[in-house]
Protein backbone atom coordinates (compact mmCIF):
# COMPACT_ATOMS: atom_id res chain seq x y z
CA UNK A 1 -24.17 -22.90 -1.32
CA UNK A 2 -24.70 -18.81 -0.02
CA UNK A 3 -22.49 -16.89 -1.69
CA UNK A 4 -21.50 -13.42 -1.15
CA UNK A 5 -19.20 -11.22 -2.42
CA UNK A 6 -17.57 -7.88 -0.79
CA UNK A 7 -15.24 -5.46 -1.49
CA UNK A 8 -11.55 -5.53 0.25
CA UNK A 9 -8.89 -2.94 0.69
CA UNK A 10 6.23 -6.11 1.67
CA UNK A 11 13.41 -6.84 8.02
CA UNK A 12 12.92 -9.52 9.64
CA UNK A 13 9.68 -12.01 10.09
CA UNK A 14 7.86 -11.26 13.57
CA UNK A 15 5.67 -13.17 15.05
CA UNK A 16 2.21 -11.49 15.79
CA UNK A 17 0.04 -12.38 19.28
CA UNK A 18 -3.20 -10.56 19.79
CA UNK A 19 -2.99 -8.94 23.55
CA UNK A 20 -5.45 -7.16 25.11
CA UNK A 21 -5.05 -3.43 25.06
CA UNK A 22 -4.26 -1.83 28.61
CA UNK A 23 -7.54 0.35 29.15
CA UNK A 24 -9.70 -1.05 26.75
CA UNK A 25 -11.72 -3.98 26.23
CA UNK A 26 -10.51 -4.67 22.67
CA UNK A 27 -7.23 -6.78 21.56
CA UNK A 28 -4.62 -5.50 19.30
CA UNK A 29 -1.75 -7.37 17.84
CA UNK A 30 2.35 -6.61 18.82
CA UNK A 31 5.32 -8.50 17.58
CA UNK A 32 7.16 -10.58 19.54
CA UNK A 33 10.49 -9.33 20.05
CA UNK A 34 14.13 -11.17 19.45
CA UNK A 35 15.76 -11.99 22.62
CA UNK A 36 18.36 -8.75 22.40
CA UNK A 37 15.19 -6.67 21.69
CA UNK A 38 13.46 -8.05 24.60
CA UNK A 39 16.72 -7.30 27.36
CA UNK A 40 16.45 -3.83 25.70
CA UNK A 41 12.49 -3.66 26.69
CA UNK A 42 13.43 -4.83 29.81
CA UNK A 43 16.16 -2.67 30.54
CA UNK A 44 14.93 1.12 28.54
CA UNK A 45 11.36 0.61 28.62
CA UNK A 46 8.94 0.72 25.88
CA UNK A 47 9.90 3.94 24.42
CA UNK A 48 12.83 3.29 23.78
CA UNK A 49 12.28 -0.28 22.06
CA UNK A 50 10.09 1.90 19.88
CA UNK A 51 12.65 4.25 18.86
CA UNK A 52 15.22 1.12 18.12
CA UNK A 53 12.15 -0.22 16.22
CA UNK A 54 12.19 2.99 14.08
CA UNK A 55 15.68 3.04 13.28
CA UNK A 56 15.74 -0.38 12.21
CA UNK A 57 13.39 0.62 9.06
CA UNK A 58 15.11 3.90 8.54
CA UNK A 59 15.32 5.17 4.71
CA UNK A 60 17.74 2.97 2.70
CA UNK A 61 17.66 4.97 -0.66
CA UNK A 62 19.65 8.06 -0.97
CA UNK A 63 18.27 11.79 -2.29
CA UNK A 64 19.53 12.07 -5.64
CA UNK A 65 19.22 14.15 -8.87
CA UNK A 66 16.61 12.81 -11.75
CA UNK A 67 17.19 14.09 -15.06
CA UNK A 68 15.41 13.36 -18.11
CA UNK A 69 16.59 12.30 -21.15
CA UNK A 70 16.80 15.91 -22.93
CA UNK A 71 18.53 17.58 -19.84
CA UNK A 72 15.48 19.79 -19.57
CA UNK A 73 14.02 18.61 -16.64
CA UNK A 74 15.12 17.30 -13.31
CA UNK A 75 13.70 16.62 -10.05
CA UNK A 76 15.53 15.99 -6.10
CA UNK A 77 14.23 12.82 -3.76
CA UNK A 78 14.17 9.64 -2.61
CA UNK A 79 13.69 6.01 -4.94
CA UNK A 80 10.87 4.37 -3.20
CA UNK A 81 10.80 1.50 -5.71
CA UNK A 82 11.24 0.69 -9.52
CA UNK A 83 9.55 -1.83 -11.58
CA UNK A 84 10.56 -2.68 -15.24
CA UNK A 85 8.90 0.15 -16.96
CA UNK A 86 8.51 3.16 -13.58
CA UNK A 87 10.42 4.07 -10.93
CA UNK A 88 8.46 6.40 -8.00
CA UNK A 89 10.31 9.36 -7.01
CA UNK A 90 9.45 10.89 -2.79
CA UNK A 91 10.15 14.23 -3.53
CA UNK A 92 11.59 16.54 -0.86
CA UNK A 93 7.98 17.73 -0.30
CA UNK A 94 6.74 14.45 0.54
CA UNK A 95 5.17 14.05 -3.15
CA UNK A 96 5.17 10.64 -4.66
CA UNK A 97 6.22 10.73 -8.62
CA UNK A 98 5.89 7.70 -10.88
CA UNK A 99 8.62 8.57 -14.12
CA UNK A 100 8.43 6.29 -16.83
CA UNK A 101 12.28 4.90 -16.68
CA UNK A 102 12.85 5.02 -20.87
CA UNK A 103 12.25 9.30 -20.24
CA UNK A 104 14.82 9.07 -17.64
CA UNK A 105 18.59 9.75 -18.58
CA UNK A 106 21.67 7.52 -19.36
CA UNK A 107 23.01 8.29 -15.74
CA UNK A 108 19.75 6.93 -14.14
CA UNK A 109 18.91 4.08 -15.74
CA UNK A 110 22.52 2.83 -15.14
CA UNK A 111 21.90 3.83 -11.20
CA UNK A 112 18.95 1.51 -11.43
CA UNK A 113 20.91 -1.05 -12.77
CA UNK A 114 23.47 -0.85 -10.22
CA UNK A 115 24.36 -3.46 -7.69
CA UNK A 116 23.67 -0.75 -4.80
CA UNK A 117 20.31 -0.05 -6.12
CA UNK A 118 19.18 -3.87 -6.56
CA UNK A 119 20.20 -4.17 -2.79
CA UNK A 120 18.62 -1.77 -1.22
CA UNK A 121 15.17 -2.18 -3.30
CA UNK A 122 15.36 -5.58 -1.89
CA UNK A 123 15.13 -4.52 1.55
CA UNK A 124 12.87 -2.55 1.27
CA UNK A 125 10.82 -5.01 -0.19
CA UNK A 126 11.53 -7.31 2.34
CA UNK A 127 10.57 -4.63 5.20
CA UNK A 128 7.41 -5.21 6.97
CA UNK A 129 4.17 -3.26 7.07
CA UNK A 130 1.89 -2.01 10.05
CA UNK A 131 -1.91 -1.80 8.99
CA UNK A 132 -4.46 -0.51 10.65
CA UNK A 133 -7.96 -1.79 11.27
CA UNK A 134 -11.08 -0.30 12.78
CA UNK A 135 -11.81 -0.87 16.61
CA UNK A 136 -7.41 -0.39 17.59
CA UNK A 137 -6.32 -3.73 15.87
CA UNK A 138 -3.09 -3.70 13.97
CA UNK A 139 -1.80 -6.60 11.36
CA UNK A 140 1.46 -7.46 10.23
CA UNK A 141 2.37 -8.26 6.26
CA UNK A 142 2.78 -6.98 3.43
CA UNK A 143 0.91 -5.85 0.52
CA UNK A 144 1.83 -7.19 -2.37
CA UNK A 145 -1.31 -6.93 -5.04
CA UNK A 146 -5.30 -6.07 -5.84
CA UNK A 147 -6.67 -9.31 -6.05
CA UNK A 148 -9.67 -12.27 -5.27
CA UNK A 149 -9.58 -14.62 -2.70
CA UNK A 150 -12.36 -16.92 -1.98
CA UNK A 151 -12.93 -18.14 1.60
CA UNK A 152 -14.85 -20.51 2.72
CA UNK A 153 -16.21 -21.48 6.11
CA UNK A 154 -17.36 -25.05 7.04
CA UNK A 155 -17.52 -27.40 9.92
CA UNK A 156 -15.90 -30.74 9.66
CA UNK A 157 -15.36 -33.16 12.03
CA UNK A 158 -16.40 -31.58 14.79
CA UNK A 159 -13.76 -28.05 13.93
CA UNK A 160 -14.21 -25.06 12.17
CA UNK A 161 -12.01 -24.69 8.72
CA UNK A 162 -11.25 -21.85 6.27
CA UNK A 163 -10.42 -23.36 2.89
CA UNK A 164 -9.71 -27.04 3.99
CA UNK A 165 -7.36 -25.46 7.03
CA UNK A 166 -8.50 -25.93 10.67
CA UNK A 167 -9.07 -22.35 11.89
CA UNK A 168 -7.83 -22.72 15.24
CA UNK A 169 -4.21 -23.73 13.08
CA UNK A 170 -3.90 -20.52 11.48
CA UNK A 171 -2.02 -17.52 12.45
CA UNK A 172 -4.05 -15.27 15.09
CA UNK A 173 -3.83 -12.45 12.04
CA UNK A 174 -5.91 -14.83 10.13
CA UNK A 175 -7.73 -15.89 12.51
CA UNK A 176 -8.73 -12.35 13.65
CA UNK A 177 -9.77 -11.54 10.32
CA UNK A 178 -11.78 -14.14 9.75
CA UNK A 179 -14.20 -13.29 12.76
CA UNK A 180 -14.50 -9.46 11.62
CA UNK A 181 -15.62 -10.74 8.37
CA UNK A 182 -18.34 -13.09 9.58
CA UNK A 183 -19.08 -10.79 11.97
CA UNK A 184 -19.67 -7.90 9.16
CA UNK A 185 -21.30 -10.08 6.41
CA UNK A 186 -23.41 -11.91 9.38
CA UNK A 187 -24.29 -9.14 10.96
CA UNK A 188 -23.63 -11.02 14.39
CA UNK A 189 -21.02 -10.18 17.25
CA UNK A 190 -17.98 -12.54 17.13
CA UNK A 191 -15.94 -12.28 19.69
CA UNK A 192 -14.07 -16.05 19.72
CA UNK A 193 -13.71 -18.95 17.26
CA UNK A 194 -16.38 -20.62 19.33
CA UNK A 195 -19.29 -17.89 17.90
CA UNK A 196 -17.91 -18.51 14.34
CA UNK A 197 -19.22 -22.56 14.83
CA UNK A 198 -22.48 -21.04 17.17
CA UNK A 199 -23.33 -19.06 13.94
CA UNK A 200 -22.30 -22.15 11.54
CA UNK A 201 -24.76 -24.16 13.83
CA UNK A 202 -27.29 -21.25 12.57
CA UNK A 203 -26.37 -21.84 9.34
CA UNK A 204 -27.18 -25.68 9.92
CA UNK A 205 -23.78 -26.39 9.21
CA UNK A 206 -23.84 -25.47 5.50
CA UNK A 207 -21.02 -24.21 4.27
CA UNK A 208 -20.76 -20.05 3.81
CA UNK A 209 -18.90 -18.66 1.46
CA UNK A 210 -17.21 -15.47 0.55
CA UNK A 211 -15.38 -14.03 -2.33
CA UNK A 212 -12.94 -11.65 -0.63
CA UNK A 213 -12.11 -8.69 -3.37
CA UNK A 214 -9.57 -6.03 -2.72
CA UNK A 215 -6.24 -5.72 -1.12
CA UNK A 216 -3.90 -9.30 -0.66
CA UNK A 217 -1.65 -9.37 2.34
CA UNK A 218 1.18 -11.49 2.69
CA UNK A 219 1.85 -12.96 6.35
CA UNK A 220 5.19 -13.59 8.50
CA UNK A 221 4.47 -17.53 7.05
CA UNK A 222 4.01 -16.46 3.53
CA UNK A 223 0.07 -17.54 3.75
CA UNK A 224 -2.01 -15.04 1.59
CA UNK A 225 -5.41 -13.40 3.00
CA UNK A 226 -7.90 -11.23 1.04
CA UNK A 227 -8.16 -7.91 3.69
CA UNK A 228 -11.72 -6.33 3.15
CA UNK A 229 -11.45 -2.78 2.37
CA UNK A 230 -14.02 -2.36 6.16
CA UNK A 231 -11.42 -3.69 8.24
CA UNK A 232 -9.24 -0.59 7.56
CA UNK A 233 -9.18 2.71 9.66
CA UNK A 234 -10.52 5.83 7.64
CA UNK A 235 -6.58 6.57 6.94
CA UNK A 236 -5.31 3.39 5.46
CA UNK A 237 -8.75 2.96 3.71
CA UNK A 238 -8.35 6.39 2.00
CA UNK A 239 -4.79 5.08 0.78
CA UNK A 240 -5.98 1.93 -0.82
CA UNK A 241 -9.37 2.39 -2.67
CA UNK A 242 -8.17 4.39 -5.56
CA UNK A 243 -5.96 1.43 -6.94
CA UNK A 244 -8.51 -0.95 -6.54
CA UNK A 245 -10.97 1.17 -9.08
CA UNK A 246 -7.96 1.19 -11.48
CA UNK A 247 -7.45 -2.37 -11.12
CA UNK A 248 -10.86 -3.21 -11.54
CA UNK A 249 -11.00 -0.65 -14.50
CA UNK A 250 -7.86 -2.63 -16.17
CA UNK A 251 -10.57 -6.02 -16.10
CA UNK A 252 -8.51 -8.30 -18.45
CA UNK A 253 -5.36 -6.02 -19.26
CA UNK A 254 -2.66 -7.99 -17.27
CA UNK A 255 0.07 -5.52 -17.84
CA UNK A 256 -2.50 -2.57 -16.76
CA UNK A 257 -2.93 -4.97 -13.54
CA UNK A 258 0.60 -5.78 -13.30
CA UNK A 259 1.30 -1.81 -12.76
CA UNK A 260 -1.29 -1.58 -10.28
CA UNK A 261 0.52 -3.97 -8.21
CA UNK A 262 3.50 -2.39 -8.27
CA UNK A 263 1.92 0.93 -7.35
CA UNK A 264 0.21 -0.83 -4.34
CA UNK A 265 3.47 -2.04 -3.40
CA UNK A 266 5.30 1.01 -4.01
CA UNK A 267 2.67 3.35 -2.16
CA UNK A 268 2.35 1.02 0.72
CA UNK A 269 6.32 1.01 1.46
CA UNK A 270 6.38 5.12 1.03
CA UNK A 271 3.53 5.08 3.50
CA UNK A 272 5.31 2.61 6.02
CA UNK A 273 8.65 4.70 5.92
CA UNK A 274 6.09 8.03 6.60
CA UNK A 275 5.23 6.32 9.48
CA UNK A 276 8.10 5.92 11.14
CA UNK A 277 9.63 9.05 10.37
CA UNK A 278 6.67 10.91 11.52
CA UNK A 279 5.53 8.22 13.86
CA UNK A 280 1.96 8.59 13.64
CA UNK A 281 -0.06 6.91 10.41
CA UNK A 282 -1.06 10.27 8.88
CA UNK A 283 -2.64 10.12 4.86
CA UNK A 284 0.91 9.97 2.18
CA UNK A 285 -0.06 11.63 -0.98
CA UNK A 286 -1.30 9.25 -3.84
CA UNK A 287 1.34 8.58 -6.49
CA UNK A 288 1.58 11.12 -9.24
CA UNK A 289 2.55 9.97 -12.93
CA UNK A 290 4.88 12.40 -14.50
CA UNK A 291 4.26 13.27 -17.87
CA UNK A 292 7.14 14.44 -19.93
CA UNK A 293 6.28 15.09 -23.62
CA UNK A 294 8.58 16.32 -26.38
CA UNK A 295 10.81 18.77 -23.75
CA UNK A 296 13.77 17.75 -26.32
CA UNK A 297 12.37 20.05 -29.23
CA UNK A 298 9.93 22.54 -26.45
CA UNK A 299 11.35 25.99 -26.46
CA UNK A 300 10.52 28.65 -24.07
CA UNK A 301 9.99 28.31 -19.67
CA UNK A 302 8.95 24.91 -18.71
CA UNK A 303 5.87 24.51 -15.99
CA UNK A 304 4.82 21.89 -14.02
CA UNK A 305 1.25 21.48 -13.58
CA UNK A 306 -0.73 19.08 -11.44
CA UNK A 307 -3.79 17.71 -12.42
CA UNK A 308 -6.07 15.83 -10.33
CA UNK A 309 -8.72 13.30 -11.95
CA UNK A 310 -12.41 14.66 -11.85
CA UNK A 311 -15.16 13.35 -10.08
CA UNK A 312 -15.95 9.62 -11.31
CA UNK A 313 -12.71 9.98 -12.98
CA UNK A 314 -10.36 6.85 -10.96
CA UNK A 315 -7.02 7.45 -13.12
CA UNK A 316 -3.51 8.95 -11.31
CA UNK A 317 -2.98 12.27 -10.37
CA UNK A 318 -0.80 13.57 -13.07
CA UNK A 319 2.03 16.11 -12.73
CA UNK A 320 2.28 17.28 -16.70
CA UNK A 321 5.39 18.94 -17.49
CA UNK A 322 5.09 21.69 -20.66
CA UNK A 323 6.54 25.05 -22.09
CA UNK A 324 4.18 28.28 -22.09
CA UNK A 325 4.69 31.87 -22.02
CA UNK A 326 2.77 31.71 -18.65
CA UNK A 327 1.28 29.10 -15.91
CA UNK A 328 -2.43 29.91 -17.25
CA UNK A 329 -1.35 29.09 -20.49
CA UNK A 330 1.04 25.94 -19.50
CA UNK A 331 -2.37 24.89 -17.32
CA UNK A 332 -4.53 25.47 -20.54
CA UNK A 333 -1.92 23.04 -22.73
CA UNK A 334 -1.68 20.28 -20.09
CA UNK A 335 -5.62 20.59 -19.25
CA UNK A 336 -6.62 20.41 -23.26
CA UNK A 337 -4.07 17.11 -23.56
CA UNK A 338 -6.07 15.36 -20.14
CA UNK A 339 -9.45 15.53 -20.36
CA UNK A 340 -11.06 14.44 -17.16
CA UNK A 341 -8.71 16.70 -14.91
CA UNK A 342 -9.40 19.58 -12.98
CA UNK A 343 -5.98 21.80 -12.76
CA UNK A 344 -4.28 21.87 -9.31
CA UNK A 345 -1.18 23.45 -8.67
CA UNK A 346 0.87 25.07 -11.10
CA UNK A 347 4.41 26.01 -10.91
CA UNK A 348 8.14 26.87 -12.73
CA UNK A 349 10.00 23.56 -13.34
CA UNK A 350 13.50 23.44 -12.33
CA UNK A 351 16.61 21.73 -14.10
């Protein structure tokens, strides 16, 4: 059997329908509406279903105050999300910051603990995700983790199936995916579920298959489907990649993958929420993990300093916080304890 493998790139369930695109001889996908939603469409026009659709995913966290543990340090924004061991920060300049919750004071670990906090992480866990593809399509899901997902294509009984399911049964999403890969690792147009079975017939029937490696989206129905990194536009592509060199860095570390789960997670709802308050899918920064030190027995001005990983270098962006007389000499210290970086921004940290 061919095999082939390639690389790939979490409110209420919608349904997804691929229409064609007014103007344009492609398809793209759109939800389809609840009934109110619709009278609304019908009534406002599509601008303002759009703006309704924007509020409905508005920010449910609330700017706070994070201190660490010694009082030393302390930094304004938004929770995006928390696992066991980090919660990432949205700071007020759009930054992402991943702070290890045991640095974290008494105060904040108790907020994270709370029954407000639990509640509003879980819808925004919940809350759906717009990706986009090359060529205008959109898809539906969310991310939930790096991954491997094996698809195969075969004929039986006179129909097409993906992984013992009749591809005319699955979702459009899936379906839709499906042809772009064949169509990439075929190098053949496919335009229809009848040109996946015309290049099966090619393939005298054997069955081709795939081992999809990269970003797992979950669907409306709660079917998983390995997204090729290609099917991205340049934007969402740029957002993804990074994780997946970490995760395939981690190889058998589970908790190492575990994080990088949660990052992709966290990083894709930040990025959805950018979205809609900017309405236009514009690059979010990649998350930043803060490191603290001992600030409890540091004397002296405190300085943050970013670092961003060198070239062939695929760990985090680090924001490194340390005492110095001076930012070249805070940026010396943080640089000497990070090989691999290349200093980026340096500046006074505030309490």
């Amino acid at each position: 059997m061919p095999h082939r493998a390639f690389h790939t790139n979490s409110v209420q369930r919608a349904k997804v329908t691929w229409l064609p695109r007014l103007g344009a001889s492609h398809t793209y996908l759109v939800t389809t509406l609840s009934k109110s939603m619709l009278f609304g469409l019908t009534m406002l026009g599509w601008a303002t279903c759009v703006l309704a659709a924007s509020v409905l995913v508005a920010n449910v966290a609330q700017a706070r105050t994070w201190t660490d543990a010694s009082g030393r340090f302390a930094v304004q924004g938004d929770l995006v999300a928390h696992s066991a061991d980090h919660a990432v920060i949205k700071r007020e300049n759009g930054k992402l910051l991943s702070i290890t919750i045991a640095d974290l004071s008494n105060d904040d670990r108790e907020y994270l603990k709370s029954k407000e906090n639990i509640n509003a992480m879980r819808a925004a866990a919940d809350r759906q995700q717009v990706w986009h593809f090359r060529g205008g399509y959109q898809a539906v899901g969310r991310l939930e983790y790096y991954g491997r997902k094996e698809v195969v294509v075969a004929r039986k009984r006179g129909r097409v199936y993906i992984n013992d399911r009749p591809l005319d049964n699955l979702l459009e999403t899936q379906q839709a995916i499906i042809r772009r890969i064949v169509a990439h690792e075929g190098a053949t147009t496919i335009d229809s579920n009848l040109d996946i079975e015309k290049w099966l017939a090619s393939k005298k029937y054997q069955p081709q298959t795939f081992l999809c490696e990269g970003v797992i989206l979950v669907l409306e129905n709660g079917d998983e489907v390995g997204v090729p990194f290609f099917l991205f536009s340049d934007t969402d592509r740029e957002l993804l990649e990074p994780g997946w060199q970490r995760w395939l860095k981690a190889k058998e570390d589970a908790k190492a993958r575990e994080q990088e789960s949660f990052m992709l997670q966290a990083q894709a709802q930040a990025y959805e929420l950018q979205k809609q308050q900017t309405r236009a899918a514009q690059a979010t920064q990649q998350i930043a993990m803060l490191q603290l030190g001992l600030l409890a027995t540091a004397s002296g001005a405190l300085w943050e300093v970013e670092l961003l990983p060198a070239a062939g270098n695929f760990g985090y962006p680090l924001v490194v916080v340390v005492p110095g007389g001076n930012s070249a000499i805070a940026t010396q210290t943080a640089m000497q304890r990070n090989p691999g970086y290349v200093a980026g921004i340096t500046r006074r940290a505030s309490l």
